[in-house]
C-alpha atoms as a PDB file:
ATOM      1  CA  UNK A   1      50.083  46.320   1.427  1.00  0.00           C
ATOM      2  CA  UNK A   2      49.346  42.549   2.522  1.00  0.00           C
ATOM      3  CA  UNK A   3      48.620  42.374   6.202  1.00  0.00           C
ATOM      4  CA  UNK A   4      49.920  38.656   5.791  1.00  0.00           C
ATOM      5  CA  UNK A   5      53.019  39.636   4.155  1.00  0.00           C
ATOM      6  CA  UNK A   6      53.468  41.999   6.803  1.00  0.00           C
ATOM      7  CA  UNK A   7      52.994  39.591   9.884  1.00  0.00           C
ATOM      8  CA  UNK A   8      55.340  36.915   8.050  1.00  0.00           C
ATOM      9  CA  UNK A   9      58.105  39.383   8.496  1.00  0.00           C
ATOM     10  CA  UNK A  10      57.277  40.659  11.815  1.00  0.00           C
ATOM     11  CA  UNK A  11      57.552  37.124  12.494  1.00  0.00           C
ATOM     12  CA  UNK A  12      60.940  37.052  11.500  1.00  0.00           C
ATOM     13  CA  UNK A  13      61.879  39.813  13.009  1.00  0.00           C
ATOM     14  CA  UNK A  14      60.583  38.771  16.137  1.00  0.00           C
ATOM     15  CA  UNK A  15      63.267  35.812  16.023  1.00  0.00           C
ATOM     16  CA  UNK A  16      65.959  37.475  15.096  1.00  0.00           C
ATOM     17  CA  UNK A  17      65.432  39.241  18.631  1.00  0.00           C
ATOM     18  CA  UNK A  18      66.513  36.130  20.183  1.00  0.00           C
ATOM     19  CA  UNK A  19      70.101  37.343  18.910  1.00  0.00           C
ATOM     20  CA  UNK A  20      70.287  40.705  21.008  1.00  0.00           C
ATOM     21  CA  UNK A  21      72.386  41.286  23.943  1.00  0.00           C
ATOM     22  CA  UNK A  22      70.561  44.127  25.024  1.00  0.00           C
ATOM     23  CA  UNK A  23      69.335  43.667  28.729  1.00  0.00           C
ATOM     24  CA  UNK A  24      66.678  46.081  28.498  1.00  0.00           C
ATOM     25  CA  UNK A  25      64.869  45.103  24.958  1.00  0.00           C
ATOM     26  CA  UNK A  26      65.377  43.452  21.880  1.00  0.00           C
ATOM     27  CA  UNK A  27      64.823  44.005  18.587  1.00  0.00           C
ATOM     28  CA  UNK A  28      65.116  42.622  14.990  1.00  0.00           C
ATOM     29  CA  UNK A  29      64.828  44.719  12.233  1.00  0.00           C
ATOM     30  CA  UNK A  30      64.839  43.653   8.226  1.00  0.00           C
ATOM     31  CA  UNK A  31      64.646  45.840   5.025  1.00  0.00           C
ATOM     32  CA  UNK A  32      62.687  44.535   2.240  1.00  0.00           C
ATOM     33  CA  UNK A  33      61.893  46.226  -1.287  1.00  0.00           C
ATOM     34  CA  UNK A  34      58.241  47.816  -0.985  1.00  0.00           C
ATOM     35  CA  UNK A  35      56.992  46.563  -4.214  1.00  0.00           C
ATOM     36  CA  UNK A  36      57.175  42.767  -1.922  1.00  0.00           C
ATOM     37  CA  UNK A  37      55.263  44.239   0.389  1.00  0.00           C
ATOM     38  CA  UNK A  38      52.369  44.070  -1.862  1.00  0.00           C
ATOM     39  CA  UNK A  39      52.661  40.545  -2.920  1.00  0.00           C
ATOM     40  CA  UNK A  40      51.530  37.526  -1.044  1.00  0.00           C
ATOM     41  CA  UNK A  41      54.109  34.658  -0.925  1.00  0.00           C
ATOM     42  CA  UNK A  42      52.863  31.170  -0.270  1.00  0.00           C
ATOM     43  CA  UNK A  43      56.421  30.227   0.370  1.00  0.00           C
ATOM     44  CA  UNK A  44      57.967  32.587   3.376  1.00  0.00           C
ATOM     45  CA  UNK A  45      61.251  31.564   2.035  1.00  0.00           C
ATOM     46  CA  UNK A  46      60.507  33.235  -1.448  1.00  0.00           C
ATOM     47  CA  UNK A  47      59.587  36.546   0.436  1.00  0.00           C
ATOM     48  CA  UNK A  48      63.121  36.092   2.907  1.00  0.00           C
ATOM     49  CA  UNK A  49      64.619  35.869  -0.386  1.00  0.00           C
ATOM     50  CA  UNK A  50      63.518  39.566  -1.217  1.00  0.00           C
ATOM     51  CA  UNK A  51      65.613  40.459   2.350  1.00  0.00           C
ATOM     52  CA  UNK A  52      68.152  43.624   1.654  1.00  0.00           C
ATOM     53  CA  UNK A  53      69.376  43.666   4.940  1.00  0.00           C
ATOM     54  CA  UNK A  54      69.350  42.463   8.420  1.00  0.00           C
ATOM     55  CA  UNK A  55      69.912  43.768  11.692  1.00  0.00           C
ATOM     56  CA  UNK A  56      69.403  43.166  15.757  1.00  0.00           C
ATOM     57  CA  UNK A  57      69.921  45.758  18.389  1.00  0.00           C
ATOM     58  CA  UNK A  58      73.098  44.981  20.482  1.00  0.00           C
ATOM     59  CA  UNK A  59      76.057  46.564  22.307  1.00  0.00           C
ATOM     60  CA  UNK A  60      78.763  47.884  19.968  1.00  0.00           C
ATOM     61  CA  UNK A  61      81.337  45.502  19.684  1.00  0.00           C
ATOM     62  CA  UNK A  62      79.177  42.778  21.085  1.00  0.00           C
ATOM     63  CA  UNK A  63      80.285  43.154  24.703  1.00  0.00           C
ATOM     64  CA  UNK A  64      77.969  42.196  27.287  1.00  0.00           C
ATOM     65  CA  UNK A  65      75.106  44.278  28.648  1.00  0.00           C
ATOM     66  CA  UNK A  66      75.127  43.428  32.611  1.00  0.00           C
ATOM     67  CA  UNK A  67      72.623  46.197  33.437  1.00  0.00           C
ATOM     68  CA  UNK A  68      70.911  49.093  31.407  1.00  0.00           C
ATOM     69  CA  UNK A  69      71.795  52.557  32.171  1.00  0.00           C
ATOM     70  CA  UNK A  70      68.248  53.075  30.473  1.00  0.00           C
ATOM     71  CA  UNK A  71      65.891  51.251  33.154  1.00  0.00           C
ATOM     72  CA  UNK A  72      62.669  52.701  34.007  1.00  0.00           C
ATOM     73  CA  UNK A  73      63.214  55.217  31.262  1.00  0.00           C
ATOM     74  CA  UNK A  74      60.363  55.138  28.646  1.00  0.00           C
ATOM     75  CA  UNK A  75      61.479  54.640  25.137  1.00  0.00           C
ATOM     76  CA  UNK A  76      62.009  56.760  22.631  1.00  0.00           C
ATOM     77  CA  UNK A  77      63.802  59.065  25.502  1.00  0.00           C
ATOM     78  CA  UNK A  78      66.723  59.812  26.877  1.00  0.00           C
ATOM     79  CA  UNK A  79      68.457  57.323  23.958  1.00  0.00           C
ATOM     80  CA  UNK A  80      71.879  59.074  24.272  1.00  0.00           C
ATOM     81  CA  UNK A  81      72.679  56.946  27.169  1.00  0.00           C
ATOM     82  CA  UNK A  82      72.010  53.574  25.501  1.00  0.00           C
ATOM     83  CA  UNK A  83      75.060  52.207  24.229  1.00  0.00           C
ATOM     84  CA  UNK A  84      73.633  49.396  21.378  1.00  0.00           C
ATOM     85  CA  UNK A  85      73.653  49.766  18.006  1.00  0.00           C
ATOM     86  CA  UNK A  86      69.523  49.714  17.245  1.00  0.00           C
ATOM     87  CA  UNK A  87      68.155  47.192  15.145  1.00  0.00           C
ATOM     88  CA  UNK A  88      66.894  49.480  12.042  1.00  0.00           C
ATOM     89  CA  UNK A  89      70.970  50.833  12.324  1.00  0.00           C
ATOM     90  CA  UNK A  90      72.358  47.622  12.030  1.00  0.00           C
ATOM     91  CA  UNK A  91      70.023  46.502   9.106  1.00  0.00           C
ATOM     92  CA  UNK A  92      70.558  49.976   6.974  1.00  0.00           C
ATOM     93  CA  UNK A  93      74.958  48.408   7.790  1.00  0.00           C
ATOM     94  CA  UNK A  94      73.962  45.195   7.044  1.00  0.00           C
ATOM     95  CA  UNK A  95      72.741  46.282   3.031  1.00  0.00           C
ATOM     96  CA  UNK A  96      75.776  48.907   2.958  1.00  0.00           C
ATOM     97  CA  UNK A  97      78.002  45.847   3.821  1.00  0.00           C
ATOM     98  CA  UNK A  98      76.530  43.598   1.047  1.00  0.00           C
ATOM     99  CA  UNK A  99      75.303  46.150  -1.680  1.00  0.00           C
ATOM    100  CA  UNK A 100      78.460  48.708  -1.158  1.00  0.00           C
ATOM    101  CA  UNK A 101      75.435  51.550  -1.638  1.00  0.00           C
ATOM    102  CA  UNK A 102      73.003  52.962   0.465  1.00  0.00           C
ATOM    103  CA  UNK A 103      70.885  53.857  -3.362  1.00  0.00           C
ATOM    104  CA  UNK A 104      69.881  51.058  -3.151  1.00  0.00           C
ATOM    105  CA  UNK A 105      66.814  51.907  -0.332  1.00  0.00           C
ATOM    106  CA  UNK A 106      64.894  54.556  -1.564  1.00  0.00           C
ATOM    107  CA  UNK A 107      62.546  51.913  -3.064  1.00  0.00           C
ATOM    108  CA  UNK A 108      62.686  50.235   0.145  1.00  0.00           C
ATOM    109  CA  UNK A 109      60.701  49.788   3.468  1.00  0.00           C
ATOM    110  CA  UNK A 110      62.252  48.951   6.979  1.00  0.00           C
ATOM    111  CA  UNK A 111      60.382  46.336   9.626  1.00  0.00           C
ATOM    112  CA  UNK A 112      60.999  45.989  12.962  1.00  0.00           C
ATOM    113  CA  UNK A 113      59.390  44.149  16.329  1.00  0.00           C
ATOM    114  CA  UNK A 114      60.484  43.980  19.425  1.00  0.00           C
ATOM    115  CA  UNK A 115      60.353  41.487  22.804  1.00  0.00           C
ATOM    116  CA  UNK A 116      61.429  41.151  26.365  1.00  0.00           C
ATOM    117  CA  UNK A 117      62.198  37.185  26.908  1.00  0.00           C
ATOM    118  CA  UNK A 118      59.006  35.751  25.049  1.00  0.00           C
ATOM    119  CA  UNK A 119      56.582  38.375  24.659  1.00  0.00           C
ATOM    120  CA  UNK A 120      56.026  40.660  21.830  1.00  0.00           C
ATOM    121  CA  UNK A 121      56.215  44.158  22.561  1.00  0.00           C
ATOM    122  CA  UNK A 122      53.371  46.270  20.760  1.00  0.00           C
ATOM    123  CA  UNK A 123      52.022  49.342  20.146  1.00  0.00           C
ATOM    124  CA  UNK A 124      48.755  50.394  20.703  1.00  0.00           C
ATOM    125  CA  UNK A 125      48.665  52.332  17.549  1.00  0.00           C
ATOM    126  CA  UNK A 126      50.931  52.538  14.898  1.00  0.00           C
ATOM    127  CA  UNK A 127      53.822  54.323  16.127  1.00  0.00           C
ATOM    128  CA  UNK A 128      57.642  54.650  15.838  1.00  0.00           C
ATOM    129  CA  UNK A 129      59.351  56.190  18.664  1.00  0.00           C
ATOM    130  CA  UNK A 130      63.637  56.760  17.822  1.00  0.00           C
ATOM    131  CA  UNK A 131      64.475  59.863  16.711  1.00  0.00           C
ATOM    132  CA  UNK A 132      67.940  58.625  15.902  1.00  0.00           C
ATOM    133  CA  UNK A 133      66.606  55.908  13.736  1.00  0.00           C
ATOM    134  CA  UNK A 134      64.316  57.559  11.807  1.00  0.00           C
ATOM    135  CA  UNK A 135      66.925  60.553  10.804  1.00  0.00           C
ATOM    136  CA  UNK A 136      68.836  57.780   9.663  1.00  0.00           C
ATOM    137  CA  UNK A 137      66.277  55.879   7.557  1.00  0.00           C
ATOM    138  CA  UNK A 138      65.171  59.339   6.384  1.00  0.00           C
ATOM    139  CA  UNK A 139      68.761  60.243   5.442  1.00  0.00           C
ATOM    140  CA  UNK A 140      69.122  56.763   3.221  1.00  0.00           C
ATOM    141  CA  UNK A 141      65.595  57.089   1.382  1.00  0.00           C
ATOM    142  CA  UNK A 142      63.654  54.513   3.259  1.00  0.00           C
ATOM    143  CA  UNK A 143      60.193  55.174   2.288  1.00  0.00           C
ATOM    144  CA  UNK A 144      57.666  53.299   4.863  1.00  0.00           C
ATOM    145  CA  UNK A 145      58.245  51.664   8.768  1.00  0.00           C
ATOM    146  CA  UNK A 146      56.389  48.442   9.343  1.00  0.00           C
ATOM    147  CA  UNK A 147      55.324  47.900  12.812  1.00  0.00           C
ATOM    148  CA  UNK A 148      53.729  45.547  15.142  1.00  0.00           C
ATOM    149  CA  UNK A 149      49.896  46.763  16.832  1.00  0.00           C
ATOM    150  CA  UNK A 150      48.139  45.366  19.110  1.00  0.00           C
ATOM    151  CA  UNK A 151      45.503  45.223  15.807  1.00  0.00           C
ATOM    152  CA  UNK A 152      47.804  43.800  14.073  1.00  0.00           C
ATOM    153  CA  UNK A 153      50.762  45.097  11.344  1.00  0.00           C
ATOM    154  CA  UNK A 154      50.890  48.501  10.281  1.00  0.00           C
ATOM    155  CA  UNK A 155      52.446  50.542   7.929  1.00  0.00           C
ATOM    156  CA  UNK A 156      53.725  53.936   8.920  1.00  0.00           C
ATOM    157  CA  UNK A 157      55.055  56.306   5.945  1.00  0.00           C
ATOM    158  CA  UNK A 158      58.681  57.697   7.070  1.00  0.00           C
ATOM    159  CA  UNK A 159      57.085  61.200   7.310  1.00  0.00           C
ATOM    160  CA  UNK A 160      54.271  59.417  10.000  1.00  0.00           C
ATOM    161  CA  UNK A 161      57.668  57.424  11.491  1.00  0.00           C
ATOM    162  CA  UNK A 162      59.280  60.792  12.172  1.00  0.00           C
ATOM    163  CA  UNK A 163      56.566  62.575  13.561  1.00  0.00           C
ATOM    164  CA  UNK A 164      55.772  60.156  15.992  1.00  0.00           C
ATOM    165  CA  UNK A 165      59.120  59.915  16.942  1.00  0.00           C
ATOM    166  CA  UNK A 166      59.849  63.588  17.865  1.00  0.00           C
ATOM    167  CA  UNK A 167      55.859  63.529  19.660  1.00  0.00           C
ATOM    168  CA  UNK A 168      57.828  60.539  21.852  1.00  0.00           C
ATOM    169  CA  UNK A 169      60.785  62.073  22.530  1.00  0.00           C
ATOM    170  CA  UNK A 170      58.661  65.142  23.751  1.00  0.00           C
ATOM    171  CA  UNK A 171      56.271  63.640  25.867  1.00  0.00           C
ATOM    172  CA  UNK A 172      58.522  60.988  27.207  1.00  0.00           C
ATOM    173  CA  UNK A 173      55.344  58.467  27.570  1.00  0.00           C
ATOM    174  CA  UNK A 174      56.160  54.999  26.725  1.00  0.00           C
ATOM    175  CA  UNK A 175      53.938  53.651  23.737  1.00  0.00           C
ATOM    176  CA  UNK A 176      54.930  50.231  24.072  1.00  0.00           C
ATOM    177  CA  UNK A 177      52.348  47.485  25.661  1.00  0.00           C
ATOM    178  CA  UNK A 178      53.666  44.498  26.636  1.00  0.00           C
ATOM    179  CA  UNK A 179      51.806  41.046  25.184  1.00  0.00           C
ATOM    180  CA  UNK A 180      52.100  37.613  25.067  1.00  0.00           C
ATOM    181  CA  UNK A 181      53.595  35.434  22.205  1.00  0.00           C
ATOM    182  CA  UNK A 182      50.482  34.329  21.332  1.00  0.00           C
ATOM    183  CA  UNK A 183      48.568  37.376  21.144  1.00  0.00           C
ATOM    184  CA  UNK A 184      45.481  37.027  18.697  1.00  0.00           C
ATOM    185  CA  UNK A 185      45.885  38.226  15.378  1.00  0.00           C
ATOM    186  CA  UNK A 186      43.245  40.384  13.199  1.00  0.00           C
ATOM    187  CA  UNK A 187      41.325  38.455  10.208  1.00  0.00           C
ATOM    188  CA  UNK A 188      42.749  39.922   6.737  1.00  0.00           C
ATOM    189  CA  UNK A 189      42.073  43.042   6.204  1.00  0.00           C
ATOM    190  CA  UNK A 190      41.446  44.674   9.302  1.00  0.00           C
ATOM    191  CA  UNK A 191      45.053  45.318   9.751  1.00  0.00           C
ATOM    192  CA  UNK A 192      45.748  48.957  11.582  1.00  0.00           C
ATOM    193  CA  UNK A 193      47.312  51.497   9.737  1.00  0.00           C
ATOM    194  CA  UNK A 194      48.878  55.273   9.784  1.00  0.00           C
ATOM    195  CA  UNK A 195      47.501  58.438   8.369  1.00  0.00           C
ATOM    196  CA  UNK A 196      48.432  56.109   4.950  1.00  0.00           C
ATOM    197  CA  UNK A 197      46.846  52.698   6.172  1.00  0.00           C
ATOM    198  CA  UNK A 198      47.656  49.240   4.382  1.00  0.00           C
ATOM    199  CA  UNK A 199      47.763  49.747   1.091  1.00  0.00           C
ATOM    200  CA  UNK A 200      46.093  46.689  -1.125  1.00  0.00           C
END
């Protein structure tokens, strides 16, 4: 997979966060074909084009989040107390709203990236920590997770996304660092990647 492919729509994710009402975190999430995933697009509007589906966390019905029942709680635990709609959730809506047919994913890969006000939040190593989210993603035939690194993007297969989810939810450690918006990006190829890497 392009590592600069990969960034462009981490990117975009990364704004679409701006959207989320969540008090705690927020989140954008898109769904993408994976066969893009291996092409690099001079234009970035020519790869949004190839965009299934898109989707932010937020509070169901869009009522305001005055406090998080969730605070000081690491993620990837405890999530049956938060009460938003995740991001990968409301992108996997978003393509049964416009395709009418969830079929439509199992040739498909999810990203998602996450801040608090401007800064990115980011992983130390490729890692994907809801258990609800990936049964879901599972369930529709999503086939790879892209996420952000502190190395850079990284591409998680769904069997990786799940196991790291469940290791998470067991050991309740947060895997999230915290980084500024202008963190320093890897040169190409030196993206990090799961057991499955970034596949050129």
């Amino acid at each position: 997979m392009k590592i600069d492919t990969m960034q462009i729509l981490l990117d975009r994710c990364f704004q679409l966060a701006k959207l989320s009402n969540c008090a705690k975190r927020q989140f954008g999430s898109v769904i993408v074909p994976t066969n893009s995933l291996y092409t690099e697009y001079r234009d970035p509007h020519k790869l949004f084009a190839q965009i299934k589906g898109y989707g932010i966390n937020h509070i169901a019905g869009w009522d305001e989040c005055s406090s998080c029942l969730r605070n000081g709680i690491a993620s990837g635990t405890r999530m049956e107390l938060c009460r938003a709609i995740h991001a990968e959730q409301d992108a996997i809506l978003d393509c049964f709203r416009h395709h009418k047919q969830l079929e439509t994913l199992k040739e498909h890969s999810l990203v998602v990236h996450g801040r608090i006000g401007n800064k990115r939040l980011l992983k130390e190593k490729p890692a994907f920590y809801c258990t609800f989210c990936v049964r879901l993603m599972t369930e529709v035939g999503i086939g790879w997770v892209i996420v952000p690194t502190l190395r850079g993007p990284a591409a998680l297969t769904i069997t990786e996304a799940w196991n790291s989810a469940y290791e998470t939810a067991i050991s309740g450690q947060d895997l999230v660092k915290e980084l500024s918006d202008d963190y320093r990006r890897p040169p190409p190829g030196a993206g990090a990647g799961g057991e499955g890497g970034n596949r050129e």
